[in-house]
C-alpha atoms as a PDB file:
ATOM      1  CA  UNK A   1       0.000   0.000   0.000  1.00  0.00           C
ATOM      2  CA  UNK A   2       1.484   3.309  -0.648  1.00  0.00           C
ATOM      3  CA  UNK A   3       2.286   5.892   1.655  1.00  0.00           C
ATOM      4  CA  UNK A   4       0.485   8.999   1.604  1.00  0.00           C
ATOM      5  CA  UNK A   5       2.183  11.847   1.058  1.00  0.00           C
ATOM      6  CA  UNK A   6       2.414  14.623   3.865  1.00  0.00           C
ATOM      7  CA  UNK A   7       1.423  17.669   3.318  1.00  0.00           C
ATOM      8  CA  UNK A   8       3.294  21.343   3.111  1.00  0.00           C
ATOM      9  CA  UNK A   9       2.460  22.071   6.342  1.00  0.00           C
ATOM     10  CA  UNK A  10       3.254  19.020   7.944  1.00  0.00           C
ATOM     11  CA  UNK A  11       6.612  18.992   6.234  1.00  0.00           C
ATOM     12  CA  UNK A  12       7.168  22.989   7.703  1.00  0.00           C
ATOM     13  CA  UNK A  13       6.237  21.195  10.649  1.00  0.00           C
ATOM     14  CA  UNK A  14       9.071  18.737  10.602  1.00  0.00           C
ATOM     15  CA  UNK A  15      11.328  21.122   9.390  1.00  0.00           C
ATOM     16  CA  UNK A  16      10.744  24.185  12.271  1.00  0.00           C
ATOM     17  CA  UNK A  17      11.191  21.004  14.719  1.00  0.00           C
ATOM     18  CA  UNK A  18      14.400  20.128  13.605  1.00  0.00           C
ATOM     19  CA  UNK A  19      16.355  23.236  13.410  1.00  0.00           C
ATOM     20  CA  UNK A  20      14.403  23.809  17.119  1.00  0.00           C
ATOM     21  CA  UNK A  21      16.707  20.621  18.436  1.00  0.00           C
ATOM     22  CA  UNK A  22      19.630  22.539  16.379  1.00  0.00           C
ATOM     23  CA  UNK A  23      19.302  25.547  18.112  1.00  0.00           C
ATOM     24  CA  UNK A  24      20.006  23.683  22.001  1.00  0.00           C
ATOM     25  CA  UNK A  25      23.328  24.918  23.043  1.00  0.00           C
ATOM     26  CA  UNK A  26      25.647  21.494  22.910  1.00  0.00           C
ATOM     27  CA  UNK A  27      27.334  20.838  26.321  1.00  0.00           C
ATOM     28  CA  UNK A  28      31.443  21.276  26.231  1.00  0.00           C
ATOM     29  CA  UNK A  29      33.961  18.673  27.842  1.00  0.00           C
ATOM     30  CA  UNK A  30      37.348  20.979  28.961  1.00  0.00           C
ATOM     31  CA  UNK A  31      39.769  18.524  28.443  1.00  0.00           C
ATOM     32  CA  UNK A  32      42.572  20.934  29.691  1.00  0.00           C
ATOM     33  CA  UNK A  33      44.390  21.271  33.046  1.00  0.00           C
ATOM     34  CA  UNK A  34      42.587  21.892  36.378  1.00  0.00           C
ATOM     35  CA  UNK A  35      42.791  25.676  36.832  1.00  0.00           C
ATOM     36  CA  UNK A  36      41.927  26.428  40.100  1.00  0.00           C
ATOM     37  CA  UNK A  37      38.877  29.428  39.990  1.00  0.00           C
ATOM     38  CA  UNK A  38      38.622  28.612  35.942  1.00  0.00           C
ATOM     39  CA  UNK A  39      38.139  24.955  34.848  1.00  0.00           C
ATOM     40  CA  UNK A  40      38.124  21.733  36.643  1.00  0.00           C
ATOM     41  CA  UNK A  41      39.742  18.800  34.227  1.00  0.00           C
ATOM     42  CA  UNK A  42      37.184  16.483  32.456  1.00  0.00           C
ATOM     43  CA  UNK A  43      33.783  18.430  33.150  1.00  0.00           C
ATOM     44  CA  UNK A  44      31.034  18.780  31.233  1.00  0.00           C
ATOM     45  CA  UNK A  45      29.680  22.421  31.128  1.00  0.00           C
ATOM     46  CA  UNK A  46      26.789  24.037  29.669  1.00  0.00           C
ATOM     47  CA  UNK A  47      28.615  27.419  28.548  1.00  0.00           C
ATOM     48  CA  UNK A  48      32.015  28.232  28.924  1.00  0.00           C
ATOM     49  CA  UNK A  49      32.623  29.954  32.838  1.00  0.00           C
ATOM     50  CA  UNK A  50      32.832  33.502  32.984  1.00  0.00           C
ATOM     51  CA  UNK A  51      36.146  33.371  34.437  1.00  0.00           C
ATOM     52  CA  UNK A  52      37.834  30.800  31.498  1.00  0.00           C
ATOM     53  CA  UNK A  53      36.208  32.859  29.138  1.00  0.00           C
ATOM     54  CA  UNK A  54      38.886  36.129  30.826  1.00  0.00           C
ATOM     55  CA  UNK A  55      41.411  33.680  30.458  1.00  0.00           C
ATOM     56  CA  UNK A  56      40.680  32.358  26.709  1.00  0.00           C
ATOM     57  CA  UNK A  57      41.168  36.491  26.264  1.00  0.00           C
ATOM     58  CA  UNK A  58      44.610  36.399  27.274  1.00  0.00           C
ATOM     59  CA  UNK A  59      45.123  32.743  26.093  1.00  0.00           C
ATOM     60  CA  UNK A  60      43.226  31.914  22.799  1.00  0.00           C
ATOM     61  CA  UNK A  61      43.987  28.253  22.402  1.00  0.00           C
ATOM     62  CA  UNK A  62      42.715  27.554  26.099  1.00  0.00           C
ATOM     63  CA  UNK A  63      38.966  28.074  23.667  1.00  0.00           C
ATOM     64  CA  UNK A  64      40.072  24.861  21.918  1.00  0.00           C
ATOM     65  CA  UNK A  65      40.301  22.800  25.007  1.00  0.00           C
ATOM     66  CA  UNK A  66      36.420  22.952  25.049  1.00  0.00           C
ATOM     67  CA  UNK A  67      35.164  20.455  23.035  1.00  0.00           C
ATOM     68  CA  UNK A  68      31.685  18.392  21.816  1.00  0.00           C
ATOM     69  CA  UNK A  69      31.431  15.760  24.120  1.00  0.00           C
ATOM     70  CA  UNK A  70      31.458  13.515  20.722  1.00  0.00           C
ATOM     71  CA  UNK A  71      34.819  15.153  20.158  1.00  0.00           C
ATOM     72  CA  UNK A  72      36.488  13.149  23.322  1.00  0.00           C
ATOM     73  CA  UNK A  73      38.193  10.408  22.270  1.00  0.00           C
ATOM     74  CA  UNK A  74      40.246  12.199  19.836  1.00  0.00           C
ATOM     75  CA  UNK A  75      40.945  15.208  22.039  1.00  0.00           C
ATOM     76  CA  UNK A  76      42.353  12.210  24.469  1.00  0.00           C
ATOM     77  CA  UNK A  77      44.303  10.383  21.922  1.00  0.00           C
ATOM     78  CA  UNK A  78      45.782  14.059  20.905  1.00  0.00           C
ATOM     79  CA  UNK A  79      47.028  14.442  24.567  1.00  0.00           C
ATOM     80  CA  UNK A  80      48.038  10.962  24.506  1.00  0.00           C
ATOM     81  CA  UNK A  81      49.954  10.688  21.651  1.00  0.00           C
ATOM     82  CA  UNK A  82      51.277  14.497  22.204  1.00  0.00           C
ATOM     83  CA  UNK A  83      50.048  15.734  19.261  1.00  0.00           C
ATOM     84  CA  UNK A  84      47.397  17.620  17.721  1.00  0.00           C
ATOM     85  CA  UNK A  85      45.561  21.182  18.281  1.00  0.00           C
ATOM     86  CA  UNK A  86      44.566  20.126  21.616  1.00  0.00           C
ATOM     87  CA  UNK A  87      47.715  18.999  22.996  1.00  0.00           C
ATOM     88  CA  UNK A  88      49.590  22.597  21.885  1.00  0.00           C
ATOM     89  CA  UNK A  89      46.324  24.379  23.727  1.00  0.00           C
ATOM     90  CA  UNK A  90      46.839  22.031  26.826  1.00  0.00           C
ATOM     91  CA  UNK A  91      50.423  22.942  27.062  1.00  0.00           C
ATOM     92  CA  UNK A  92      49.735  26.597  26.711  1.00  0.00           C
ATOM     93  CA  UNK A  93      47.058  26.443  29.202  1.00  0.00           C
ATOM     94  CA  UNK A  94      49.772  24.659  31.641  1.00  0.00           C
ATOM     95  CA  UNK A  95      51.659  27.571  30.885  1.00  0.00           C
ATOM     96  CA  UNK A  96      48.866  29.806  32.062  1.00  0.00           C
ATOM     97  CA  UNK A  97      48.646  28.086  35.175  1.00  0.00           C
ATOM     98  CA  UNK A  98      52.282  27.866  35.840  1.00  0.00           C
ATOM     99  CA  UNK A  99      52.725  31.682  35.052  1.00  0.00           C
ATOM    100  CA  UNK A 100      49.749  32.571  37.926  1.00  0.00           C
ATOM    101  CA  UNK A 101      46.942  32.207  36.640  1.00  0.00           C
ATOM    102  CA  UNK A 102      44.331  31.126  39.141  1.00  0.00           C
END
């Protein structure tokens, strides 16, 4: 039996509904090194903290240590393997904390 087709409306339907889920802000994983009063190693945050966001001002590639959750495993194979975007951003957010920052 054939499958009746849906109508434009029910197809504007489907479409509003999917760029709704879109629109959800996607939780970030810092993968970087516990800064003390900025980021706490391995946690899952809805929006970057106000206070890492100061820091990514002075230290841009701290941003990249923020990833999709999906993202993970390669961000940990980076850091394993000592290579990658996010191992040069965890090293320079090290840096940060070495240097004094919180």
């Amino acid at each position: 039996m054939p499958k009746a087709k849906t109508s434009t409306a029910e197809e504007a339907n489907v479409s509003e509904a999917a760029v709704e889920t879109k629109k959800e802000p996607e939780n970030l994983m810092y993968v970087g090194p516990t800064i003390p009063g900025i980021a706490i190693q391995n946690t899952i945050y809805t929006k970057i903290p106000k206070a890492a966001a100061e820091a990514c001002k002075e230290v841009p590639e701290m941003r990249n240590l923020f990833i999709p959750i999906l993202k993970y495993p390669a961000a940990e194979q980076m850091l394993r393997t000592g290579k990658g975007y996010i191992f040069s951003a965890y090293k320079k957010a090290l840096q940060f904390k070495e240097e004094g920052g919180k």
